[in-house]
Protein backbone atom coordinates (compact mmCIF):
# COMPACT_ATOMS: atom_id res chain seq x y z
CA UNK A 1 101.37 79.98 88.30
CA UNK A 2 104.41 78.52 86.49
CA UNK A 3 107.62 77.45 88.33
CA UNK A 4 110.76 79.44 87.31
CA UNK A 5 112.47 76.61 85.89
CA UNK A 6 110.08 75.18 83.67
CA UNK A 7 109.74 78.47 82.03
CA UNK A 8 113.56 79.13 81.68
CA UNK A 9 113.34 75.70 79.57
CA UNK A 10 110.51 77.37 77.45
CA UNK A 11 111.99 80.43 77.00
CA UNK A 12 115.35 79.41 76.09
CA UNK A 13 113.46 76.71 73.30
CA UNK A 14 111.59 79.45 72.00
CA UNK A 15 114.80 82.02 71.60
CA UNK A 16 116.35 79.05 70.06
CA UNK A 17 113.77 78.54 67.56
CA UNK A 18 114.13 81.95 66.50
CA UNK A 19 116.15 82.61 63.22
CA UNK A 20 119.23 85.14 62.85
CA UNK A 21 116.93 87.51 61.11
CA UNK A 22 114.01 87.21 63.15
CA UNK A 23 115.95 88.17 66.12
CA UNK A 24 117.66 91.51 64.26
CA UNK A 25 114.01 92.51 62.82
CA UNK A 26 112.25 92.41 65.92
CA UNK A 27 114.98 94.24 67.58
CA UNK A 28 114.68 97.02 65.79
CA UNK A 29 111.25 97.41 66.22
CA UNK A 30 111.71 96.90 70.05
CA UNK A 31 114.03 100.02 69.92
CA UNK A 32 111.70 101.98 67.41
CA UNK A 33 109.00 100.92 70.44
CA UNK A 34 111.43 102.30 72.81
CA UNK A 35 111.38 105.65 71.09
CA UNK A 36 107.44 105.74 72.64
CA UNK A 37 108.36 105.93 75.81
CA UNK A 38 108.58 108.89 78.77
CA UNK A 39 112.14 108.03 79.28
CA UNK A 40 113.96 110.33 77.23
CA UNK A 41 115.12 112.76 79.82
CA UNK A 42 117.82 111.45 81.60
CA UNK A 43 121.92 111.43 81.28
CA UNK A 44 123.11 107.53 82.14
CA UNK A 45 121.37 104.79 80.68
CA UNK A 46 122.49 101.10 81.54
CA UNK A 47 122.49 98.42 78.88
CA UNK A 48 123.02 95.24 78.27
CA UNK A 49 125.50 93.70 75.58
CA UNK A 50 123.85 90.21 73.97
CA UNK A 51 125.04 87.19 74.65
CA UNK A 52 124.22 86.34 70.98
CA UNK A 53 124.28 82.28 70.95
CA UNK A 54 121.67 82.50 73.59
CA UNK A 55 120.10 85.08 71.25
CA UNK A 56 118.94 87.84 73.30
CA UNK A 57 117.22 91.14 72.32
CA UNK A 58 120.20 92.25 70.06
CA UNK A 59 120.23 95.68 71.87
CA UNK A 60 122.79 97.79 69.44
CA UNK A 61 119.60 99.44 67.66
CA UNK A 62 119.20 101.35 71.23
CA UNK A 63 122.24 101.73 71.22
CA UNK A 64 122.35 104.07 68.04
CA UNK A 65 119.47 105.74 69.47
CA UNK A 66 121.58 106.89 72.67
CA UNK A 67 124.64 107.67 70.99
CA UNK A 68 122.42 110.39 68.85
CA UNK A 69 120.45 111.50 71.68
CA UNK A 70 124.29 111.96 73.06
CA UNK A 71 123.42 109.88 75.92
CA UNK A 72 125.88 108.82 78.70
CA UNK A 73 125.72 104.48 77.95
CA UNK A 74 126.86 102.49 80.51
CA UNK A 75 127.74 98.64 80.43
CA UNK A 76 128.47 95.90 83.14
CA UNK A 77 131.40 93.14 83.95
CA UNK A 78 129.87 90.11 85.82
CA UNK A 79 132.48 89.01 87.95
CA UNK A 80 130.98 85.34 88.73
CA UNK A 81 133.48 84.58 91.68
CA UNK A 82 130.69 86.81 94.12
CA UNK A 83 127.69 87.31 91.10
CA UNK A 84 128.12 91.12 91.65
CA UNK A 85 128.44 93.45 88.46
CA UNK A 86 130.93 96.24 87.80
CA UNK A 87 129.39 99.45 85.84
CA UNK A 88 131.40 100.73 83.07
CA UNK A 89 130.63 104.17 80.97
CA UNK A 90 130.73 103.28 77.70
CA UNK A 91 133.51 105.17 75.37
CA UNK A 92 134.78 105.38 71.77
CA UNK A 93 137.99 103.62 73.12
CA UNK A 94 136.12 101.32 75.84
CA UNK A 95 138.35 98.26 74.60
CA UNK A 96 135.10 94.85 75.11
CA UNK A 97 136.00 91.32 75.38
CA UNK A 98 133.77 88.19 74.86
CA UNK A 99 134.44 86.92 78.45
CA UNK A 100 134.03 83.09 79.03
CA UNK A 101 130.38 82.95 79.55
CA UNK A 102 129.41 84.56 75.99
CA UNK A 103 129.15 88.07 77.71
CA UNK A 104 130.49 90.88 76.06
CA UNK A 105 132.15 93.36 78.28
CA UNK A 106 134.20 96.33 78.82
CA UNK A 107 138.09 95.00 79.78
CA UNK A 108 138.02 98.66 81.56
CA UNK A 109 137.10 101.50 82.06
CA UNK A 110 135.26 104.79 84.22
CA UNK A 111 133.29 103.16 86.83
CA UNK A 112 130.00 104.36 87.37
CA UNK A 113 127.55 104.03 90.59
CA UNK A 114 124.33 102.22 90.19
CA UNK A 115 122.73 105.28 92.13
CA UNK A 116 123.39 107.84 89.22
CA UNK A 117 121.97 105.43 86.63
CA UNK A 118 118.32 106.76 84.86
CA UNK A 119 117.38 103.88 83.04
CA UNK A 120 118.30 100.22 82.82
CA UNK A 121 117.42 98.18 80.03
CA UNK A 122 117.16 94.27 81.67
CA UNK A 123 117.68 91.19 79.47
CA UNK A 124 115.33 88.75 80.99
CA UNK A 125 113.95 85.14 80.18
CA UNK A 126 110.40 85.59 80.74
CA UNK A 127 108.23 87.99 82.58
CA UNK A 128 104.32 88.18 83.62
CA UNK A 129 101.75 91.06 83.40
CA UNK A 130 102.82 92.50 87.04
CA UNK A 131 105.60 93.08 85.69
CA UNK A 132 107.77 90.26 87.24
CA UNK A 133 110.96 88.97 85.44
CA UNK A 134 112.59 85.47 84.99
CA UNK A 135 116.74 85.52 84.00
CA UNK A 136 119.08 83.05 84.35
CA UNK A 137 118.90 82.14 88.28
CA UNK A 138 122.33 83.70 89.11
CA UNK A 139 120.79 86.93 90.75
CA UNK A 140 123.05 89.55 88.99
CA UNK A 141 120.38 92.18 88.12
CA UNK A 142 118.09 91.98 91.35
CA UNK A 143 120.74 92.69 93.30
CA UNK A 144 122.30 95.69 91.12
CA UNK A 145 119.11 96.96 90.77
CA UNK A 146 118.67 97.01 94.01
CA UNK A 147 121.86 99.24 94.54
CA UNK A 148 119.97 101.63 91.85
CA UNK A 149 117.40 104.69 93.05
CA UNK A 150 113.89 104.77 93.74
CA UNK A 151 113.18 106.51 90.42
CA UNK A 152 115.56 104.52 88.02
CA UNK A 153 113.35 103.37 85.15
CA UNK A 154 113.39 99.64 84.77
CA UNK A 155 112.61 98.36 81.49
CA UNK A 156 112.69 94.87 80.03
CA UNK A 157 113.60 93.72 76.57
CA UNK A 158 111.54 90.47 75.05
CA UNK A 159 110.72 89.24 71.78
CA UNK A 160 107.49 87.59 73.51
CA UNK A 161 104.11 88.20 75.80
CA UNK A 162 104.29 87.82 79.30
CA UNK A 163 102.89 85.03 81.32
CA UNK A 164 99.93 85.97 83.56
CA UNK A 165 101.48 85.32 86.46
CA UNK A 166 105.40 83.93 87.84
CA UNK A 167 105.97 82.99 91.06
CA UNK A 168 108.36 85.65 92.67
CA UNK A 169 110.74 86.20 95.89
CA UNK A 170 110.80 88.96 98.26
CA UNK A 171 113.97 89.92 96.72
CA UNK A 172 112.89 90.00 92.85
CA UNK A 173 112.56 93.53 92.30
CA UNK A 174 109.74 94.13 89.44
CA UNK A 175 110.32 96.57 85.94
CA UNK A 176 108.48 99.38 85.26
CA UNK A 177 108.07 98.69 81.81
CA UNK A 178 108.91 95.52 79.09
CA UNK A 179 108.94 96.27 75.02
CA UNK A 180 107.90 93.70 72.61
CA UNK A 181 108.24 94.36 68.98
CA UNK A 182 104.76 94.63 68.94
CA UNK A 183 103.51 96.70 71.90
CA UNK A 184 105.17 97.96 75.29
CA UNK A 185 103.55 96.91 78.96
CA UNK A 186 103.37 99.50 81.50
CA UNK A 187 103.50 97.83 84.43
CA UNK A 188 103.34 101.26 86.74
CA UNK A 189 100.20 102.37 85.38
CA UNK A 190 99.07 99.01 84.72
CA UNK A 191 98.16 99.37 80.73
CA UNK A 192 99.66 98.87 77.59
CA UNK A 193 101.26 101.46 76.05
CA UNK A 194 101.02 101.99 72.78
């Protein structure tokens, strides 16, 4: 079982070592992945913007997919003074600012409740085959999803296999799904999907 720190320093060497065009080409075949999945159905979907010098899942191929499925897209403000998140529905004229920690984010906007959100796509560091996820140690997605309902889809975004197994906390709440570019783990049913 690995401790959470070592693998944050693995994970971030590995996304390092990853070129410019790696990271774009197996983005889009995470969100061509995505396209597999049950989750198609709903109205709000949460995403996250990439910090892109810490080059994360580069998520604006899903993005296109939701805006012609003429899905409601919503984005979050970290406000770092109480590591809560603010939930903003994405709009043509949504003005988004880089804020000081790399993050893009909306300067305003409608806010939206956690509770009406279908699916949240989580950026993540590392995850294992139950479905457990590593981020950055600040807490700002266990607790929002926490806020979100029993049936909101969880799904992770990584450009690599999970560990077998991460030690976890009480108050890590686990995804229902993570995409790879190559395959997608179903962590409900326990199988890969393909």
């Amino acid at each position: 079982m690995s401790h959470k720190s070592d693998l944050r320093i693995k994970y971030k060497k590995l996304r390092e070592d990853l070129s410019e065009s790696s990271v774009e080409d197996m983005s889009l075949q995470i969100a061509n992945q995505a396209l597999k999945l049950p989750i198609w159905n709903g109205t709000y979907y949460h995403i996250f913007l990439p910090i892109s010098h810490k080059k994360e899942v580069d998520t604006s191929f899903l993005m296109h997919i939701l805006q012609g499925k003429e899905k409601s897209i919503v984005v979050s403000k970290a406000d770092f003074s109480t590591n809560e998140m603010k939930h903003i529905l994405l709009q043509d004229n949504t003005p988004l600012k880089v804020s000081d920690y790399g993050i893009p984010e909306p300067v305003s906007g409608i806010e939206i409740s956690p509770e009406i959100l279908d699916v949240v796509f989580v950026p993540l560091l590392a995850y294992d085959l139950n479905g457990h996820r590593i981020g950055y140690g600040k807490g700002f997605y266990d607790r929002f999803l926490k806020k979100c309902r029993k049936d909101t889809v969880f799904i992770g975004l990584s450009f690599f296999e999970p560990e077998p197994k991460i030690f976890f906390e009480a108050t890590d709440i686990p995804l229902d799904y993570c995409i790879t570019p190559e395959k997608t783990f179903d962590f409900k049913n326990n199988h890969l999907s393909l």
